[in-house]
PDB file of N, CA and C in Angstrom:
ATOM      1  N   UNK A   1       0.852  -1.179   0.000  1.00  0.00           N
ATOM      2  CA  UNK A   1       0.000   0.000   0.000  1.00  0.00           C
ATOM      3  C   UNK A   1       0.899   1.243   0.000  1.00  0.00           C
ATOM      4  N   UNK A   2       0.782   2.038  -0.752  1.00  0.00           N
ATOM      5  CA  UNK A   2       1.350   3.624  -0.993  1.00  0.00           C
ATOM      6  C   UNK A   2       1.044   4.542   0.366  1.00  0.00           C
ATOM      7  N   UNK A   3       1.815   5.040   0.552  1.00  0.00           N
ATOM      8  CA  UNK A   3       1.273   6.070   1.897  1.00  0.00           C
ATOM      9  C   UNK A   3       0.369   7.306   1.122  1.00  0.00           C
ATOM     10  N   UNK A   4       0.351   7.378  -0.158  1.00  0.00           N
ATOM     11  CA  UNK A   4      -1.078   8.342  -0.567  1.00  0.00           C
ATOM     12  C   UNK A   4      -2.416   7.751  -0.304  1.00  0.00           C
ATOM     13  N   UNK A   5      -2.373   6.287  -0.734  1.00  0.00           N
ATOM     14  CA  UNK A   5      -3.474   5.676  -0.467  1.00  0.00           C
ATOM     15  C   UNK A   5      -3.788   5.860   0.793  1.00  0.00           C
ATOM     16  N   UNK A   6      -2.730   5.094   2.236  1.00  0.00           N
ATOM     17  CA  UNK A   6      -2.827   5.239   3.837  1.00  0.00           C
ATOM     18  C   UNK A   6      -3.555   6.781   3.964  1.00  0.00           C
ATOM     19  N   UNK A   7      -3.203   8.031   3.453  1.00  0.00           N
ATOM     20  CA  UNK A   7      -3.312   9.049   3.894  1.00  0.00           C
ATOM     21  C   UNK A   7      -4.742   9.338   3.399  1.00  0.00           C
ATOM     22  N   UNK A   8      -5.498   8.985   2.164  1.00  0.00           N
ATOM     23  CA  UNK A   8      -6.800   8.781   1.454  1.00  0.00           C
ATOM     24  C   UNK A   8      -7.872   8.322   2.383  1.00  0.00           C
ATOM     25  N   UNK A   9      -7.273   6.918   2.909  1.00  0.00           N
ATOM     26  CA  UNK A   9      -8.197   5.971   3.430  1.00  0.00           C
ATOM     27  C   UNK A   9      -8.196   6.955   5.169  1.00  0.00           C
ATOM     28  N   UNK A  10      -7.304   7.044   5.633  1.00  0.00           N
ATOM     29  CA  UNK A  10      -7.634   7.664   7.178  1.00  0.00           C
ATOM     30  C   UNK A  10      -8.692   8.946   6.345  1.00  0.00           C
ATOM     31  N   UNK A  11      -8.644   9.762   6.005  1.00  0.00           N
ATOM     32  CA  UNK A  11      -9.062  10.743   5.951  1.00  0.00           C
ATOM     33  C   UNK A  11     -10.880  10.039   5.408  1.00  0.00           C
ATOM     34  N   UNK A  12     -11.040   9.159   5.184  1.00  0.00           N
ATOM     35  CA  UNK A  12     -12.018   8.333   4.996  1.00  0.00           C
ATOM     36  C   UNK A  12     -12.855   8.166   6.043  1.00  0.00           C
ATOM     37  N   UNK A  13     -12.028   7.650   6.540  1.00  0.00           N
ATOM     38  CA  UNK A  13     -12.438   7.023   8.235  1.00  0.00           C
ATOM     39  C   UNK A  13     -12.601   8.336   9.257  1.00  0.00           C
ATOM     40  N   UNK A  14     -11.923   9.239   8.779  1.00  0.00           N
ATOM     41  CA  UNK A  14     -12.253  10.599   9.858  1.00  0.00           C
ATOM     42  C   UNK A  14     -13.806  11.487   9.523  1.00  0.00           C
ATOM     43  N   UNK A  15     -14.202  11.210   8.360  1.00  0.00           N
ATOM     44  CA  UNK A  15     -15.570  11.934   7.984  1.00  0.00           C
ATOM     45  C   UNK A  15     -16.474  11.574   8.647  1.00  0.00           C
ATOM     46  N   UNK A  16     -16.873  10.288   8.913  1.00  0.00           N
ATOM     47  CA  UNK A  16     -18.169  10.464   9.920  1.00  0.00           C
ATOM     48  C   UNK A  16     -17.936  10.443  11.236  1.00  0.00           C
ATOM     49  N   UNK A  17     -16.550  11.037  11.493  1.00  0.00           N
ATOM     50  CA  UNK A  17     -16.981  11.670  12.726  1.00  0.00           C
ATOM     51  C   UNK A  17     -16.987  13.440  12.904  1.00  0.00           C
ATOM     52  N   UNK A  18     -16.732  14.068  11.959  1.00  0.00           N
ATOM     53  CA  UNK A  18     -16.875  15.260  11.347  1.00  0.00           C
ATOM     54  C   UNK A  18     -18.418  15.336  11.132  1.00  0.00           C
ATOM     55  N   UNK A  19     -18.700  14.568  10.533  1.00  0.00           N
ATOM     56  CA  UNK A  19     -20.038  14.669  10.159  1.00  0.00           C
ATOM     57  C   UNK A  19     -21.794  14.468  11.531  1.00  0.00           C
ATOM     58  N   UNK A  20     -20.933  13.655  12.048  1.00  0.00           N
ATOM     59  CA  UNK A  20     -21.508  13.767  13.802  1.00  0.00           C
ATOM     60  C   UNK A  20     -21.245  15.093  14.528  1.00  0.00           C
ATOM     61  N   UNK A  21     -20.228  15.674  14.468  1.00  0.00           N
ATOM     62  CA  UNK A  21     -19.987  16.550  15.546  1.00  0.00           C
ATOM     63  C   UNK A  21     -20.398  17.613  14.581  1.00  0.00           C
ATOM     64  N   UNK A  22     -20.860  18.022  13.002  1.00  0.00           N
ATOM     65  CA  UNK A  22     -21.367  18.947  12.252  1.00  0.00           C
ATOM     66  C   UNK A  22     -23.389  18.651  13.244  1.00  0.00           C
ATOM     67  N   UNK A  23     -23.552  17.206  13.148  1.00  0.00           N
ATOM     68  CA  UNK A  23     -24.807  16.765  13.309  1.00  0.00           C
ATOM     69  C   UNK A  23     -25.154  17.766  14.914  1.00  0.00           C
ATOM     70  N   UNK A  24     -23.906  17.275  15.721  1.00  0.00           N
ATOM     71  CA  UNK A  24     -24.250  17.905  17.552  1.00  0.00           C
ATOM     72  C   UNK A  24     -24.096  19.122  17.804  1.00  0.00           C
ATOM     73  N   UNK A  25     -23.042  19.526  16.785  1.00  0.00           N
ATOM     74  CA  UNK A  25     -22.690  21.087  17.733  1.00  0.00           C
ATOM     75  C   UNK A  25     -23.400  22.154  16.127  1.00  0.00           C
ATOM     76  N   UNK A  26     -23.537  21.673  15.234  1.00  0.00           N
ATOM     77  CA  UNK A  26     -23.503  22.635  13.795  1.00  0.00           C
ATOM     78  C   UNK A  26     -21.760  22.901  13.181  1.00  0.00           C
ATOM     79  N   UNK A  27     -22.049  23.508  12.210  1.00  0.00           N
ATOM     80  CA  UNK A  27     -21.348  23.324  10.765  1.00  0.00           C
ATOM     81  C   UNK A  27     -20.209  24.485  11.567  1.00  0.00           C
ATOM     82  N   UNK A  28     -19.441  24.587  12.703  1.00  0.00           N
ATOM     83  CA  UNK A  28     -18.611  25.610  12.267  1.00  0.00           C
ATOM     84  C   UNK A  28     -17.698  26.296  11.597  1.00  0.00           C
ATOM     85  N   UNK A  29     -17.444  25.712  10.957  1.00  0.00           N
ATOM     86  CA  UNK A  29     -16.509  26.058   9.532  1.00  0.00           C
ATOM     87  C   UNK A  29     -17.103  27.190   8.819  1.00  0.00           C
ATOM     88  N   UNK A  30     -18.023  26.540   8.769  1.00  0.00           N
ATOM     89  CA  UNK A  30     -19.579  27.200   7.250  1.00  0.00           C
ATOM     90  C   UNK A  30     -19.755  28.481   8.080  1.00  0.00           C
ATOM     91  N   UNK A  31     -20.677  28.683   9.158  1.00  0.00           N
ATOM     92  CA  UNK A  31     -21.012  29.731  10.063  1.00  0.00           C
ATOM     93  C   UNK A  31     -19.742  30.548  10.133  1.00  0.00           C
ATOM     94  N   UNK A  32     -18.190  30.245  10.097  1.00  0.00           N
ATOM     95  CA  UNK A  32     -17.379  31.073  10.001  1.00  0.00           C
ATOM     96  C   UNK A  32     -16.993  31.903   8.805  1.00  0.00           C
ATOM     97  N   UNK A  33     -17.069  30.833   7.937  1.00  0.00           N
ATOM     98  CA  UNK A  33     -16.779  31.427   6.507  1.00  0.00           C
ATOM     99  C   UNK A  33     -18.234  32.106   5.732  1.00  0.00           C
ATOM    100  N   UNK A  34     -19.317  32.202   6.788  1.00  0.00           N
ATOM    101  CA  UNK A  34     -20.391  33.335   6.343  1.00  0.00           C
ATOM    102  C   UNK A  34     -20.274  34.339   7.139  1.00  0.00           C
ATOM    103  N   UNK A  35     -19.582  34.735   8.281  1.00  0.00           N
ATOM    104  CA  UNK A  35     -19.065  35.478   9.242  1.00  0.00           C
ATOM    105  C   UNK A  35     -18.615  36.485   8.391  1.00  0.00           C
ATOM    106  N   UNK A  36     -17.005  35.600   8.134  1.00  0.00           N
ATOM    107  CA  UNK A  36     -16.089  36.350   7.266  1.00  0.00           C
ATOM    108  C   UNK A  36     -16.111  36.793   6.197  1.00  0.00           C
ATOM    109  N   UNK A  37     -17.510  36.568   6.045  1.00  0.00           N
ATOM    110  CA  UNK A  37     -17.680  37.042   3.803  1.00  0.00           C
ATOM    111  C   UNK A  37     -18.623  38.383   4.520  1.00  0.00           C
ATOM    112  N   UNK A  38     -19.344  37.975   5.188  1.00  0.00           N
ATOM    113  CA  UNK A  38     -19.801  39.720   5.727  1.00  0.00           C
ATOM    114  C   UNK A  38     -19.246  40.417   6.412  1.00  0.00           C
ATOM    115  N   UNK A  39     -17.869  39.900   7.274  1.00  0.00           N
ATOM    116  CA  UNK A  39     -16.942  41.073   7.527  1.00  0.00           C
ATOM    117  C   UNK A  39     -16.214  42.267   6.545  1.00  0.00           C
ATOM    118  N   UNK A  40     -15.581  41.049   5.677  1.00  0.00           N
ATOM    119  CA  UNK A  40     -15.213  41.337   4.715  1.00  0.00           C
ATOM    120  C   UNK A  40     -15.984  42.437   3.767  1.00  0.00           C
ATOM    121  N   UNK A  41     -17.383  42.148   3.963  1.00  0.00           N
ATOM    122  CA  UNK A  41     -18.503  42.961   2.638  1.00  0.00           C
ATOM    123  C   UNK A  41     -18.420  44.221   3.655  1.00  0.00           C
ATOM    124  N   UNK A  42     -18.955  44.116   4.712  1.00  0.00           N
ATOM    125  CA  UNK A  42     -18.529  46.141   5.019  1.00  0.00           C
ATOM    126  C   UNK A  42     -16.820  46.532   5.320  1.00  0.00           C
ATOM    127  N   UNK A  43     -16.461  46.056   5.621  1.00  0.00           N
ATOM    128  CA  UNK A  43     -14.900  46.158   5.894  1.00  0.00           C
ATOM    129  C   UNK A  43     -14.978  47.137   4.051  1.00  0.00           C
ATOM    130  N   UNK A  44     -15.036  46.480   2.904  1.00  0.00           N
ATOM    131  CA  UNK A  44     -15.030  46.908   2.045  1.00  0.00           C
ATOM    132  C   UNK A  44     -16.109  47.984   1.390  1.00  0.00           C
ATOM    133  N   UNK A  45     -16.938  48.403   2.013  1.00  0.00           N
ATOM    134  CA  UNK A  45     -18.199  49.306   2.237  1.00  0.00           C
ATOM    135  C   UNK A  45     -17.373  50.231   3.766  1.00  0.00           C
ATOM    136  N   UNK A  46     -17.284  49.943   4.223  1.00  0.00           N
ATOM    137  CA  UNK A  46     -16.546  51.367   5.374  1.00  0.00           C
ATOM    138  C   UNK A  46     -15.514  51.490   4.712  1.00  0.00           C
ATOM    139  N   UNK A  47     -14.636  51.192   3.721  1.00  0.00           N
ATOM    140  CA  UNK A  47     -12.772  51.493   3.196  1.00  0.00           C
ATOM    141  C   UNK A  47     -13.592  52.188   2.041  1.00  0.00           C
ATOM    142  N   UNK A  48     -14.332  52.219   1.315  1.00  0.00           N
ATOM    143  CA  UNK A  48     -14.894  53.046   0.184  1.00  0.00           C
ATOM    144  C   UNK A  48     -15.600  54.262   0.387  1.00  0.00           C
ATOM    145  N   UNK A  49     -16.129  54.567   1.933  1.00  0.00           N
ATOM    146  CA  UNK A  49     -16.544  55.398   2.355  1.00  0.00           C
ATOM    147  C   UNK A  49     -18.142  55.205   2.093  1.00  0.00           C
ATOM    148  N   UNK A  50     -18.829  53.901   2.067  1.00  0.00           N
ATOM    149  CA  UNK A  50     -20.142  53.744   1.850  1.00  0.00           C
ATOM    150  C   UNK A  50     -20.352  53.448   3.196  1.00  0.00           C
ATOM    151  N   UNK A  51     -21.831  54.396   3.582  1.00  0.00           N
ATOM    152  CA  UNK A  51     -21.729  53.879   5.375  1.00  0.00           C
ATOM    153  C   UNK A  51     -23.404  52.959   5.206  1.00  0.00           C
ATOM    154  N   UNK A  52     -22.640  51.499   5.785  1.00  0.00           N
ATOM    155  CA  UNK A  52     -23.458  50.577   5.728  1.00  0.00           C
ATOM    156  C   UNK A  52     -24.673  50.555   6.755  1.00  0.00           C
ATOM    157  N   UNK A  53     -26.155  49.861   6.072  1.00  0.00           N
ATOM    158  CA  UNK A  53     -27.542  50.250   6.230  1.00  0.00           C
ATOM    159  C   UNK A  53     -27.393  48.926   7.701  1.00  0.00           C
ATOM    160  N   UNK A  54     -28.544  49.697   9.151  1.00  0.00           N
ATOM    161  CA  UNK A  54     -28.977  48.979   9.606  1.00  0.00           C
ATOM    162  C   UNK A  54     -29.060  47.440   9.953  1.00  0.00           C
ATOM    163  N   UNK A  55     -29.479  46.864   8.838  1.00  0.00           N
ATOM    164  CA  UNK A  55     -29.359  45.781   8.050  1.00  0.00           C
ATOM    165  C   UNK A  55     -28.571  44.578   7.659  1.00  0.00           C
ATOM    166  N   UNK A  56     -27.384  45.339   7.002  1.00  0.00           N
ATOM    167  CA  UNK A  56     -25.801  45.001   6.840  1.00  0.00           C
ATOM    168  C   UNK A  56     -25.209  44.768   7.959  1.00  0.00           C
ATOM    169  N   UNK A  57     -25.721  45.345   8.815  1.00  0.00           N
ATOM    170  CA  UNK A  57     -24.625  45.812  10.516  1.00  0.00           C
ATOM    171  C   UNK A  57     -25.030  44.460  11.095  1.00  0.00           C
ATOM    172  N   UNK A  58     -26.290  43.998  11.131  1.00  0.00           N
ATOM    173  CA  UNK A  58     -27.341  43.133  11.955  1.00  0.00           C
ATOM    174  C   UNK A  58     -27.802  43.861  13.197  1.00  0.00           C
ATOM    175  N   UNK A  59     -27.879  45.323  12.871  1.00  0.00           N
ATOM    176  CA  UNK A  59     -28.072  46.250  14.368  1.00  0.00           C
ATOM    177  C   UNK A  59     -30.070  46.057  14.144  1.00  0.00           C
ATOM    178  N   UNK A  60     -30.073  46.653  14.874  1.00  0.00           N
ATOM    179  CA  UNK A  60     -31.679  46.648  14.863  1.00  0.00           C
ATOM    180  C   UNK A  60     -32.668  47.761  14.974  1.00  0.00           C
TER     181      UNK A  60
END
């Protein structure tokens, strides 16, 4: 057996337990990387001098 294969197959065997702890606690990866795409979206809306709506902020 090739150690690409060894390294294939563990990473095999590690998904459903990724996929349990996505099931118990939620997706944090995902919830981060939608975090960071709306940091990012006013970060780039306050550097342009557009002052972002209510809305955008999640203020209320």
């Amino acid at each position: 057996m090739s150690p690409d294969s060894t390294r294939t197959e563990d990473r095999t065997e590690e998904l459903p337990i990724y996929e349990s702890l996505i099931r118990e606690r939620g997706d944090v990866v995902e919830e981060a990387r939608v975090v960071a795409e709306e940091t990012q979206h006013q970060m780039s809306l306050a550097l342009s001098g557009v002052a972002a709506t209510p809305h955008e902020t999640g203020a209320s």
